[in-house]
N, C-alpha and C. Protein backbone atom coordinates (compact mmCIF):
# COMPACT_ATOMS: atom_id res chain seq x y z
N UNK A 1 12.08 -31.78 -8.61
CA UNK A 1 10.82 -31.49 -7.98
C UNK A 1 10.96 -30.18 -7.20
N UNK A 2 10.40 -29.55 -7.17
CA UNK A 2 10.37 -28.05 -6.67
C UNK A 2 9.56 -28.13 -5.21
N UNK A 3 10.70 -27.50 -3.83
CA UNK A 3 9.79 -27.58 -3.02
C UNK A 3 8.88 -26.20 -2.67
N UNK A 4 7.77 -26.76 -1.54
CA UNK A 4 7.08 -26.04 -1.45
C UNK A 4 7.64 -25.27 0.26
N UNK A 5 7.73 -24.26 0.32
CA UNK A 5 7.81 -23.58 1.95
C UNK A 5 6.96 -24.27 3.27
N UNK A 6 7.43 -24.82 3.98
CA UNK A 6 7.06 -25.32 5.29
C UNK A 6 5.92 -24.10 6.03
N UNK A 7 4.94 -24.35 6.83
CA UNK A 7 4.36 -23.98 7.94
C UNK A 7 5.37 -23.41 9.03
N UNK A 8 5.95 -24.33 8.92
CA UNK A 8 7.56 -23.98 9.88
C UNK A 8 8.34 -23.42 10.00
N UNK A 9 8.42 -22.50 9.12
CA UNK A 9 9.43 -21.06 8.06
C UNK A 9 9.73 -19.71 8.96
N UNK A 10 10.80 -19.64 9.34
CA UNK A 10 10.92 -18.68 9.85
C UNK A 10 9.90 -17.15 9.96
N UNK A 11 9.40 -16.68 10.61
CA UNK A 11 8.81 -15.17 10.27
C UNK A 11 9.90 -14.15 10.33
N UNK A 12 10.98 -14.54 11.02
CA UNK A 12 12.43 -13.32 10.38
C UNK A 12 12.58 -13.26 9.37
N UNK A 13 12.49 -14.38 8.58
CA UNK A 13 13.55 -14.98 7.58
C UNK A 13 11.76 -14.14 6.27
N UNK A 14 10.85 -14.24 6.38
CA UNK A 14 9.79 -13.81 5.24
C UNK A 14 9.73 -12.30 5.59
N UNK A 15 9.95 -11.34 7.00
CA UNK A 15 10.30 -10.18 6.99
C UNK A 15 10.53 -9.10 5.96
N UNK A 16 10.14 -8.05 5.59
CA UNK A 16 10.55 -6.82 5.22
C UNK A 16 11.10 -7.42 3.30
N UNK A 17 10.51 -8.11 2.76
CA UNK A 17 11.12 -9.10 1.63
C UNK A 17 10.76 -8.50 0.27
N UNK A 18 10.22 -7.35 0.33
CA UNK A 18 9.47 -6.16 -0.87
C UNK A 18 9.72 -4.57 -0.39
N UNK A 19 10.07 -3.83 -0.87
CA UNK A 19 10.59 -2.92 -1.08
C UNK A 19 9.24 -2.11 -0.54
N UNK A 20 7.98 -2.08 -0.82
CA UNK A 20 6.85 -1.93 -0.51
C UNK A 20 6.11 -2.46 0.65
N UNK A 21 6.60 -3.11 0.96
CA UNK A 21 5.69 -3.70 1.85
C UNK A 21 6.89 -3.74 3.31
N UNK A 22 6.19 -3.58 4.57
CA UNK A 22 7.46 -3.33 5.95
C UNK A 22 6.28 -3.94 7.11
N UNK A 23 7.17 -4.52 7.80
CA UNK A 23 6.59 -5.29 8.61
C UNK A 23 7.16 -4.93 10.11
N UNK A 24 6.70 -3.50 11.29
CA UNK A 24 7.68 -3.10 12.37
C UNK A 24 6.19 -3.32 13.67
N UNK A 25 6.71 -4.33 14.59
CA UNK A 25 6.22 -4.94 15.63
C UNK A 25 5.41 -3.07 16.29
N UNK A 26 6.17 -1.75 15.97
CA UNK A 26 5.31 -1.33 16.38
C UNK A 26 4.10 -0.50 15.86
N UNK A 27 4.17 -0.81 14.55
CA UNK A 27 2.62 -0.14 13.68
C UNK A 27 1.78 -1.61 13.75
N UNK A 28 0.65 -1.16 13.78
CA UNK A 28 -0.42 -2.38 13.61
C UNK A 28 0.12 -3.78 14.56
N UNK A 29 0.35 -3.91 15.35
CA UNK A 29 0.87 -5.20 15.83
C UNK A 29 1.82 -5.93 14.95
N UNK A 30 2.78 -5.22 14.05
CA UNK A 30 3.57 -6.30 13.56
C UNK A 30 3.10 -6.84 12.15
N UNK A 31 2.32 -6.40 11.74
CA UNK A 31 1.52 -6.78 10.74
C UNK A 31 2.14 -6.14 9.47
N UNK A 32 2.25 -6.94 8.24
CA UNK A 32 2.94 -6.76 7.15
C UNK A 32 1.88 -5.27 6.96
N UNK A 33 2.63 -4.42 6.61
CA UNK A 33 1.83 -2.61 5.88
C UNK A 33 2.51 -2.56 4.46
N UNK A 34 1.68 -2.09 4.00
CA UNK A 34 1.82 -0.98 2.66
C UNK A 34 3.11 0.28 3.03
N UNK A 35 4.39 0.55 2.92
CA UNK A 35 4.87 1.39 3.29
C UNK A 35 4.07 2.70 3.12
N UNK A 36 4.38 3.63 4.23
CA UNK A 36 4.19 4.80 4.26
C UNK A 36 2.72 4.93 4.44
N UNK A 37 1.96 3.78 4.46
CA UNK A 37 0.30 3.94 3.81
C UNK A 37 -0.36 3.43 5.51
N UNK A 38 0.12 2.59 6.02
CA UNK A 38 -0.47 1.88 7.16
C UNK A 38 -1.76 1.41 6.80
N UNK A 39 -1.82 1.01 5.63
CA UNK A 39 -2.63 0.16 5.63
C UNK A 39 -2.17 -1.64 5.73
N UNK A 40 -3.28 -2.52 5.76
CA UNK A 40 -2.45 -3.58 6.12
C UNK A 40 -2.62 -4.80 4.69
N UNK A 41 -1.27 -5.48 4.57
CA UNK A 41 -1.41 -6.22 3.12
C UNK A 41 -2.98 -6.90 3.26
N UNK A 42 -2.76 -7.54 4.57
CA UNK A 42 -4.72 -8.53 4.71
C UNK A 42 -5.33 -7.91 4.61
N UNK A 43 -5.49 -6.53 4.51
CA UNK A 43 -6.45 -5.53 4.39
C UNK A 43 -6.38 -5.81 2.71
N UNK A 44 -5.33 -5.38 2.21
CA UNK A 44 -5.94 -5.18 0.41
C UNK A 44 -6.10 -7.31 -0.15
N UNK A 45 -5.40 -7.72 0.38
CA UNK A 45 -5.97 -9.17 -0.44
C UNK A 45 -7.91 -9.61 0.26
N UNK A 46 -7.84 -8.88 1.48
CA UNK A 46 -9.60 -8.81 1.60
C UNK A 46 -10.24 -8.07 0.26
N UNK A 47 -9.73 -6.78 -0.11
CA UNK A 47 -10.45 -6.06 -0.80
C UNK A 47 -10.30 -6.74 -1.78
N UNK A 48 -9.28 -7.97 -2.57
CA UNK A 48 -9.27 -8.62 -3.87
C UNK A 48 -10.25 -9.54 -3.64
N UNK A 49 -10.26 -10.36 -2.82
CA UNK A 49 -11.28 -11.74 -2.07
C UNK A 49 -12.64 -11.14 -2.37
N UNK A 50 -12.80 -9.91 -2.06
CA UNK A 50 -13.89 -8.84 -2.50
C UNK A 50 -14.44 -8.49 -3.48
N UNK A 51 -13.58 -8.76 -4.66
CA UNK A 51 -13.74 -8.31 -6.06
C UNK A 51 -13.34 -7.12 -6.29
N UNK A 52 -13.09 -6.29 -5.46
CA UNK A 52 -12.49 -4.74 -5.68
C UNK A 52 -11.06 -5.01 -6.69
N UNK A 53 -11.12 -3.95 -7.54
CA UNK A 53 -10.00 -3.99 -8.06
C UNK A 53 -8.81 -3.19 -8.04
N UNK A 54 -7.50 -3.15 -8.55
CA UNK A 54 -6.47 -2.24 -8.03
C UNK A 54 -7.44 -0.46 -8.18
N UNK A 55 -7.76 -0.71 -8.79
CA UNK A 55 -8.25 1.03 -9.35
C UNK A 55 -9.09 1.44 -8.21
N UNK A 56 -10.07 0.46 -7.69
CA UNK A 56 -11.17 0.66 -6.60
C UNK A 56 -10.17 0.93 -5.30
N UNK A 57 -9.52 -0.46 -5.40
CA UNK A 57 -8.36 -0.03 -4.22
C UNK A 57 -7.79 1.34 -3.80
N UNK A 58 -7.26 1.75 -4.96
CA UNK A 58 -6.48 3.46 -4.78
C UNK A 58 -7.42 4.78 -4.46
N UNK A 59 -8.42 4.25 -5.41
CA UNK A 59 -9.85 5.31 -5.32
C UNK A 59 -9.62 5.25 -3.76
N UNK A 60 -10.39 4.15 -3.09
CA UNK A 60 -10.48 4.23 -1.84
C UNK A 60 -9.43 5.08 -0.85
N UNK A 61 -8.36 4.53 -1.04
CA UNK A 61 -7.43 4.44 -0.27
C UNK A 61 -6.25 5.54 -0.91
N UNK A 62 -6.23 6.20 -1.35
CA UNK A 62 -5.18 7.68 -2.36
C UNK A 62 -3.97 7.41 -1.34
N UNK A 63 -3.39 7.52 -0.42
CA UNK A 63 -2.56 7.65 0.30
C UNK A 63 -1.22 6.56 0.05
């Protein structure tokens, strides 16, 4: 049976876990970013929740 990750899960331990993606307490409050981009990951899974797609995404956002 395969488990599923706890509520309870470290936030060290899910940290910095993509090569792309950096998570430093002092950009954005700590908030997982897009390297180099400062934009924020909840920022682009809003824009998917949105229907925007990767292409709309970049349009927007080039950086």
């Amino acid at each position: 049976m395969m488990s599923l990750p706890t509520a309870c899960a470290s936030t060290a331990a899910m940290t910095n876990t993509h090569p792309r993606i950096k998570s430093d307490p002092k950009v954005i409050f700590g908030k997982p970013t897009i390297r180099r981009a400062r934009i924020t990951f909840e920022h682009i899974l809003r824009c998917f929740a949105a229907g925007e797609t990767v292409d709309d995404i970049v349009a927007n956002y080039p950086h």
